[in-house]
N, C-alpha and C. Protein backbone atom coordinates (compact mmCIF):
# COMPACT_ATOMS: atom_id res chain seq x y z
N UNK A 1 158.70 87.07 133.56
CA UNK A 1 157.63 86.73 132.65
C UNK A 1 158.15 86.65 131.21
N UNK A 2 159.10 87.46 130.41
CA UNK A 2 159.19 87.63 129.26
C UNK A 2 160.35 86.49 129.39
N UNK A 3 161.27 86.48 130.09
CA UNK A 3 162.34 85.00 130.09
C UNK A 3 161.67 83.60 129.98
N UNK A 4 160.53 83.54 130.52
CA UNK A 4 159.20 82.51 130.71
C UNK A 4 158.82 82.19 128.98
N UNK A 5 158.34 83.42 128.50
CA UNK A 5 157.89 83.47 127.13
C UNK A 5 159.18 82.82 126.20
N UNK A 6 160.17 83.38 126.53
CA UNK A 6 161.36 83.36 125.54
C UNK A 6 161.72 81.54 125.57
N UNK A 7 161.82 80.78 126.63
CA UNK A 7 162.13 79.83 126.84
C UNK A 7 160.99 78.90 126.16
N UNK A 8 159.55 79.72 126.46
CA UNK A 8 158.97 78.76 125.62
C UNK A 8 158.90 78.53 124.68
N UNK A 9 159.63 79.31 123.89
CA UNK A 9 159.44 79.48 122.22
C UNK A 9 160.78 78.85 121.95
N UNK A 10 161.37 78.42 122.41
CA UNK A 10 162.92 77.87 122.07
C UNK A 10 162.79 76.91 121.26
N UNK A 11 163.55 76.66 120.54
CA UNK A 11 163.49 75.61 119.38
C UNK A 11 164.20 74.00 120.28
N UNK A 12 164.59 73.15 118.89
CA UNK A 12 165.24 71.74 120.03
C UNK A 12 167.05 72.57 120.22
N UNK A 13 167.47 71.33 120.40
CA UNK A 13 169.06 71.91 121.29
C UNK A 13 169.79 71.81 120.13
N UNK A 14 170.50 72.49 120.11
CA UNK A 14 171.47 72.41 118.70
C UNK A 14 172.15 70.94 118.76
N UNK A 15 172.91 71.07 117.50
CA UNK A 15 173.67 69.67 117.68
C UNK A 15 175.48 70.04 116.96
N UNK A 16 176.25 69.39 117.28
CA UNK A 16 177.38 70.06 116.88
C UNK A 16 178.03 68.93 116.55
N UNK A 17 178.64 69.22 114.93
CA UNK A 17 178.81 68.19 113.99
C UNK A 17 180.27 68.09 113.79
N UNK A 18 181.27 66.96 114.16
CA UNK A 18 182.54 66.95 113.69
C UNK A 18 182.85 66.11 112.42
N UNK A 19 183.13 66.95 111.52
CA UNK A 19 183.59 66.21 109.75
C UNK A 19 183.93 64.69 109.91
N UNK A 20 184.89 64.70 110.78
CA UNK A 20 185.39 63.27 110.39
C UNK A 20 184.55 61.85 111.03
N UNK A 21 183.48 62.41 111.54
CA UNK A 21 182.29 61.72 112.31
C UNK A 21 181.31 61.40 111.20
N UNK A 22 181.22 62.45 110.05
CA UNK A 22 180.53 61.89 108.50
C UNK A 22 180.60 61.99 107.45
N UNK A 23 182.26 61.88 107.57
CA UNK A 23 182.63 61.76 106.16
C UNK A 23 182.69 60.38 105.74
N UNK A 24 182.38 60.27 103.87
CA UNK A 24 183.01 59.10 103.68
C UNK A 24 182.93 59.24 102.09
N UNK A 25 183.74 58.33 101.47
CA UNK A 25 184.21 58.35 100.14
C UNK A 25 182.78 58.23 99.33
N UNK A 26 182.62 58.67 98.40
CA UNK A 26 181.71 58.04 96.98
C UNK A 26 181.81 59.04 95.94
N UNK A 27 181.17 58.19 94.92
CA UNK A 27 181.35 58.95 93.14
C UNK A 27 180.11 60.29 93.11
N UNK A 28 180.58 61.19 93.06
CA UNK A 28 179.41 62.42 93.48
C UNK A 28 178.21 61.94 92.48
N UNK A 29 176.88 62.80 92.93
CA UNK A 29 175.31 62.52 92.28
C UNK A 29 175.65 63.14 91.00
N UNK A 30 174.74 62.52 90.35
CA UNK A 30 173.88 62.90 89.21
C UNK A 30 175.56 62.32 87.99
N UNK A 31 175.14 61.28 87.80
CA UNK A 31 176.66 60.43 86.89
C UNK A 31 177.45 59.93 87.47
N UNK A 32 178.07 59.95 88.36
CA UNK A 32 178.51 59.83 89.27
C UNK A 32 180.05 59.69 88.49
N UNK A 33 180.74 60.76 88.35
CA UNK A 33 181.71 61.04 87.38
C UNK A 33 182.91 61.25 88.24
N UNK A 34 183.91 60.25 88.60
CA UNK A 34 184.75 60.27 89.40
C UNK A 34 184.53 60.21 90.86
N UNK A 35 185.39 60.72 91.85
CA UNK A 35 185.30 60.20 93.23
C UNK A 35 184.94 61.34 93.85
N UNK A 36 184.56 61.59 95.21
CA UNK A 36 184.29 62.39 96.29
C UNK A 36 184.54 62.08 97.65
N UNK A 37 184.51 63.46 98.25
CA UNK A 37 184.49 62.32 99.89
C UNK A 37 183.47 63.78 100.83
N UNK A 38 182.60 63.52 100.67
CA UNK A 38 181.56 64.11 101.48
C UNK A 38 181.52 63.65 102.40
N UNK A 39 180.63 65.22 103.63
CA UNK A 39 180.95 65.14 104.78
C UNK A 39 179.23 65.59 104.99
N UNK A 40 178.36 64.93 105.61
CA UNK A 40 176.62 65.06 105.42
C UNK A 40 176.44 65.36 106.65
N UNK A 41 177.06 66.81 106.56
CA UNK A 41 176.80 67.08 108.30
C UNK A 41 175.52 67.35 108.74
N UNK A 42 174.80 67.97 108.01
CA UNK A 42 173.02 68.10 108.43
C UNK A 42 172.64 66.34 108.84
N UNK A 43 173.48 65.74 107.93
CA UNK A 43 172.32 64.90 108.24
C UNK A 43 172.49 63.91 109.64
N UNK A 44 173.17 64.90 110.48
CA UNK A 44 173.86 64.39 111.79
C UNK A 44 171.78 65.19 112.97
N UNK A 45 171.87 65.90 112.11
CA UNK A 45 170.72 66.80 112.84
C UNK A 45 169.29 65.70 113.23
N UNK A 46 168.65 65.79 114.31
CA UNK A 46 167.56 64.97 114.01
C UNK A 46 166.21 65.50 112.69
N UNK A 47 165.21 64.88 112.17
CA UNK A 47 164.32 65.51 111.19
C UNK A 47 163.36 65.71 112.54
N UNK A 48 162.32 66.83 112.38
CA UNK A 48 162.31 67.45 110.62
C UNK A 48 163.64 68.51 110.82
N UNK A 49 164.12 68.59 109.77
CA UNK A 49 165.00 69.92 109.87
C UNK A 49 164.34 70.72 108.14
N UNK A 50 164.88 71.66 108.45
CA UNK A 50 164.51 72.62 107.02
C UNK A 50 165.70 72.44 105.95
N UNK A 51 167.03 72.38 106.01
CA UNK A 51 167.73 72.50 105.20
C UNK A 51 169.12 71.27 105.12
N UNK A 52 169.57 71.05 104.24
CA UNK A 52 170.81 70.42 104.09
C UNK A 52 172.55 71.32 104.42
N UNK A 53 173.01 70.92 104.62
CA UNK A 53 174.33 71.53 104.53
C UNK A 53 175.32 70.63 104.52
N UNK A 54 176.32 70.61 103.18
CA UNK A 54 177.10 69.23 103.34
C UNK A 54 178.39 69.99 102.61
N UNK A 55 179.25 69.40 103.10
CA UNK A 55 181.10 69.78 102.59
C UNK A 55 181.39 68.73 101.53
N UNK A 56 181.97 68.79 99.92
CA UNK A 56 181.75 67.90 98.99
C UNK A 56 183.26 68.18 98.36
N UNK A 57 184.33 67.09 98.49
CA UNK A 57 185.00 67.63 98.00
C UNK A 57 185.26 66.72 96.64
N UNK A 58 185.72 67.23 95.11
CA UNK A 58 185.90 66.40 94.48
C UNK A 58 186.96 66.44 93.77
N UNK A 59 187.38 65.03 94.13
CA UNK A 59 188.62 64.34 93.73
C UNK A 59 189.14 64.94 92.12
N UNK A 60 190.11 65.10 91.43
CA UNK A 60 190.99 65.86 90.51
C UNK A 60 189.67 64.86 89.17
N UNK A 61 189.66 65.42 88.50
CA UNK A 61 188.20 65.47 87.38
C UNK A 61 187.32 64.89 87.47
N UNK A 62 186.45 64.67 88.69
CA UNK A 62 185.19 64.43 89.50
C UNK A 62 184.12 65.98 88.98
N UNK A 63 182.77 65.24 88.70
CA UNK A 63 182.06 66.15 88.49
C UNK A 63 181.01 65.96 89.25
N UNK A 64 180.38 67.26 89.19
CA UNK A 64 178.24 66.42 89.77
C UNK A 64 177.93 66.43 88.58
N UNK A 65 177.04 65.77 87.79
CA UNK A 65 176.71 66.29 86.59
C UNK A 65 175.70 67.04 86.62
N UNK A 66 175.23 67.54 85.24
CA UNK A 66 173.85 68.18 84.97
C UNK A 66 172.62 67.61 85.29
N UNK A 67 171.74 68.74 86.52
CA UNK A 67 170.62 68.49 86.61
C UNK A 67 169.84 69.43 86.93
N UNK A 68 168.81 68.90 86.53
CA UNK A 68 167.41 70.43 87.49
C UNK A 68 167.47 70.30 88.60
N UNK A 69 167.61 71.53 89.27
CA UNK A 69 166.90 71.58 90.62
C UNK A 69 165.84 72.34 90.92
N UNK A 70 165.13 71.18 92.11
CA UNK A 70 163.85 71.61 92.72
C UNK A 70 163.52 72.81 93.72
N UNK A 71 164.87 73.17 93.76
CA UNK A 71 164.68 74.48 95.15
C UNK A 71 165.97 75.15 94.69
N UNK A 72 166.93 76.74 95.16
CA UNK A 72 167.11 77.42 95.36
C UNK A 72 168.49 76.34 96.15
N UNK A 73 169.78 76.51 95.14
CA UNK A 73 171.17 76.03 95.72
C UNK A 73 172.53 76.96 96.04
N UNK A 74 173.14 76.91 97.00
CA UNK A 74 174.56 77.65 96.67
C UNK A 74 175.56 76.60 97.01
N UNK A 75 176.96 76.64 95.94
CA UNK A 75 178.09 76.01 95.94
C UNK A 75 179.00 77.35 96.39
N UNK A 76 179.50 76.79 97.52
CA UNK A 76 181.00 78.01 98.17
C UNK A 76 182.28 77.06 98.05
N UNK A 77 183.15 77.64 97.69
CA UNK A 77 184.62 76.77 97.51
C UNK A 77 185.51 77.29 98.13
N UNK A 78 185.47 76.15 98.78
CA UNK A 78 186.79 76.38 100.13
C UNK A 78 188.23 76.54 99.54
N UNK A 79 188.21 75.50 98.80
CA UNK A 79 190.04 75.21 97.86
C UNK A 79 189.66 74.67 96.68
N UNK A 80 190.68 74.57 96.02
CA UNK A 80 190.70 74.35 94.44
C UNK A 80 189.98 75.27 93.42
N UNK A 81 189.84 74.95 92.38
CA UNK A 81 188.80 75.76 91.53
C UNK A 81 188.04 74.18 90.52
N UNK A 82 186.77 75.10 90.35
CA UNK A 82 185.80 74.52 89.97
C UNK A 82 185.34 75.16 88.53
N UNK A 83 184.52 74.72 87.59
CA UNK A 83 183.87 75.33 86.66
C UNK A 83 182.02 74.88 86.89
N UNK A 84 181.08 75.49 87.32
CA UNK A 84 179.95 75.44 87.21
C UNK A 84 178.99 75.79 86.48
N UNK A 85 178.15 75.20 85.71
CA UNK A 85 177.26 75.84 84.77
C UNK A 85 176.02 75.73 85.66
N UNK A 86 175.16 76.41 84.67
CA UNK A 86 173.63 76.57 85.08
C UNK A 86 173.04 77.15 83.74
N UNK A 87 171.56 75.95 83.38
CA UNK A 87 171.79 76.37 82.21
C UNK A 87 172.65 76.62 80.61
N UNK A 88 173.40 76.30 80.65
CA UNK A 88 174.18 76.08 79.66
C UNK A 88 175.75 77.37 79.90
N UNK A 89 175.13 78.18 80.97
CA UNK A 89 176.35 79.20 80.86
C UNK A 89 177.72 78.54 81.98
N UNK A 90 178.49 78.53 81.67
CA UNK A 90 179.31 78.38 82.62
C UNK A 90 180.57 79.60 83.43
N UNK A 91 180.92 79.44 84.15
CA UNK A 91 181.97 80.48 85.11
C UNK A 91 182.61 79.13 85.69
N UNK A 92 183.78 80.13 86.23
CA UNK A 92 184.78 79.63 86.55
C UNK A 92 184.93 80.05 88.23
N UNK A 93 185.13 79.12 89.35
CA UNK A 93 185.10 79.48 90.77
C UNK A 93 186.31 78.99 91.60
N UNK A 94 186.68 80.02 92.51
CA UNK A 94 188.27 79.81 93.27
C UNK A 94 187.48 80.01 94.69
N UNK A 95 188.59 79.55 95.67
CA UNK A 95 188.30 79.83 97.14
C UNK A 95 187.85 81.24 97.05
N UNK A 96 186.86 81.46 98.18
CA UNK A 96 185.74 82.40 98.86
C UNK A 96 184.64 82.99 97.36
N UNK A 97 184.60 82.20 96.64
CA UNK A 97 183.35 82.52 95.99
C UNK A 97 182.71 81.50 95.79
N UNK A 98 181.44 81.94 95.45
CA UNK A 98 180.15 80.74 95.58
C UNK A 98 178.95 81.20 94.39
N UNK A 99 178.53 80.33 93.92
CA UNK A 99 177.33 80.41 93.06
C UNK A 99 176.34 80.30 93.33
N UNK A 100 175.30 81.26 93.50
CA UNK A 100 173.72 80.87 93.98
C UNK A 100 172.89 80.76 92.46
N UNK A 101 172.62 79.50 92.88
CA UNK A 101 171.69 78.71 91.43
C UNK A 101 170.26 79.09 92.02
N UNK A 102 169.59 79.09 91.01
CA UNK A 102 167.67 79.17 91.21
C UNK A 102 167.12 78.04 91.08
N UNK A 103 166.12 77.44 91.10
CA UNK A 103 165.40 76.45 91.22
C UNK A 103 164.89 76.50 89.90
N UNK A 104 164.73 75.27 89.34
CA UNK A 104 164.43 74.67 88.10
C UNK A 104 165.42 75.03 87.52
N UNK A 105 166.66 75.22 87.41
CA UNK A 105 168.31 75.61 86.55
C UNK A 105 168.78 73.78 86.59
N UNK A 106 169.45 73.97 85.37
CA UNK A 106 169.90 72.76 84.62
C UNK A 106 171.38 72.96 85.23
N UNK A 107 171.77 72.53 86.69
CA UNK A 107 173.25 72.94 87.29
C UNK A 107 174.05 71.71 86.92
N UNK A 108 175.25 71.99 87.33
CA UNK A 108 176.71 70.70 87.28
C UNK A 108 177.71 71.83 87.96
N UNK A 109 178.57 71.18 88.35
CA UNK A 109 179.99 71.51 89.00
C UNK A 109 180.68 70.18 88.49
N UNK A 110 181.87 70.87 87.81
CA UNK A 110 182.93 69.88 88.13
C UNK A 110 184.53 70.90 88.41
N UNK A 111 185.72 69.73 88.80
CA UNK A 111 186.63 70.10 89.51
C UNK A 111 187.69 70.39 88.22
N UNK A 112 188.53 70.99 88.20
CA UNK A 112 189.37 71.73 87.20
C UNK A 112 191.05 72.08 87.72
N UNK A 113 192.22 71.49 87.14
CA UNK A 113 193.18 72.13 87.72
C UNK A 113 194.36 70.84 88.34
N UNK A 114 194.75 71.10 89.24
CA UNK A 114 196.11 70.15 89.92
C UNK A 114 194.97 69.86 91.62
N UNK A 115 194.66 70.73 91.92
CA UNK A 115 193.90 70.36 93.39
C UNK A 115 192.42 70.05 93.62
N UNK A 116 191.91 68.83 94.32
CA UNK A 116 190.67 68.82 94.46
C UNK A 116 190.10 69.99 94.84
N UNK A 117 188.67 70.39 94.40
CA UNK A 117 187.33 71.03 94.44
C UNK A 117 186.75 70.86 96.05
N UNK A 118 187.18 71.54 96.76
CA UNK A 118 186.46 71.60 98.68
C UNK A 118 185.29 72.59 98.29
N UNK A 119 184.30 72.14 98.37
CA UNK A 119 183.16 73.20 98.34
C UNK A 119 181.74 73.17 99.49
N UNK A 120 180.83 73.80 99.72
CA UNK A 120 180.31 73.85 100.69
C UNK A 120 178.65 73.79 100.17
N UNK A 121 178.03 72.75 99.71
CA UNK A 121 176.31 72.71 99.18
C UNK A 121 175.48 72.42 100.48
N UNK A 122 174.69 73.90 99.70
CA UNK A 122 173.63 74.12 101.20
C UNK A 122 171.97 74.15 99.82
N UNK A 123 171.05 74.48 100.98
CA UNK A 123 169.81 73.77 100.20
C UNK A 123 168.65 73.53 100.81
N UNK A 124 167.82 73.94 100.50
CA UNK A 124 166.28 74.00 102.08
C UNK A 124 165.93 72.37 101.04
N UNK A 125 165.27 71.81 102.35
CA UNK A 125 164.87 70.65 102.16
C UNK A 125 162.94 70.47 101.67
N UNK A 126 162.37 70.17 101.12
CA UNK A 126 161.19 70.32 100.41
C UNK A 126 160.30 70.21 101.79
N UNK A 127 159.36 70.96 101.83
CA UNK A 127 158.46 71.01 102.76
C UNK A 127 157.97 69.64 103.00
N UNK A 128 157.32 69.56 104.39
CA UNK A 128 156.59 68.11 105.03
C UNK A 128 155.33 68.13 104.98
């Protein structure tokens, strides 16, 4: 009976996403300030889904530029280092650290250094 219950409550079937299945080159959002090559693996998922999750890497002085956001963001960096503001403050970010931005923050990332910026932007998607 309770295996009965459990099955019924199951969500859809997962889906399992290989990078090089969606990656592809472009000038990252917001200015589009040099090159990128993002990998939009959520958006391999069928909708509705709740959140984004995408791998962004940017090319040697590629930025996102400054913008508001509408929801609650984190940038994790796989390789290279990055400088991110929010708001006007900025820090400085290396592999295994990440920035959790708030919603309505004036954010940007850009890439800094000899090696592209591998970073990891995740992000709930606005209600339906």
């Amino acid at each position: 009976m309770m295996l009965a219950m459990l099955l019924m409550a199951a969500g859809p079937a997962m889906v399992v996403v290989r990078e090089d299945v969606v990656k592809h080159d472009e000038a990252p959002p917001h200015g589009a300030i040099g090159m990128s090559t993002v990998y939009r693996i959520s958006d391999a998922a069928p909708a509705p889904r709740s959140m984004e999750f995408r791998k962004r890497v940017l090319h040697p002085s590629a930025a996102i530029g400054v913008h508001r956001i509408a929801h609650d963001e984190v940038y994790y960096v796989l390789a290279g280092q990055g400088e991110v503001s929010s708001d006007g403050v900025t820090e400085r970010l290396a592999p295994g650290m990440a920035a959790y931005l708030y919603k309505g923050a004036q954010v940007g990332i850009r890439q800094v250094g000899a090696q592209a910026l591998s970073m990891i932007v995740s992000y709930p998607n606005a209600p339906r």
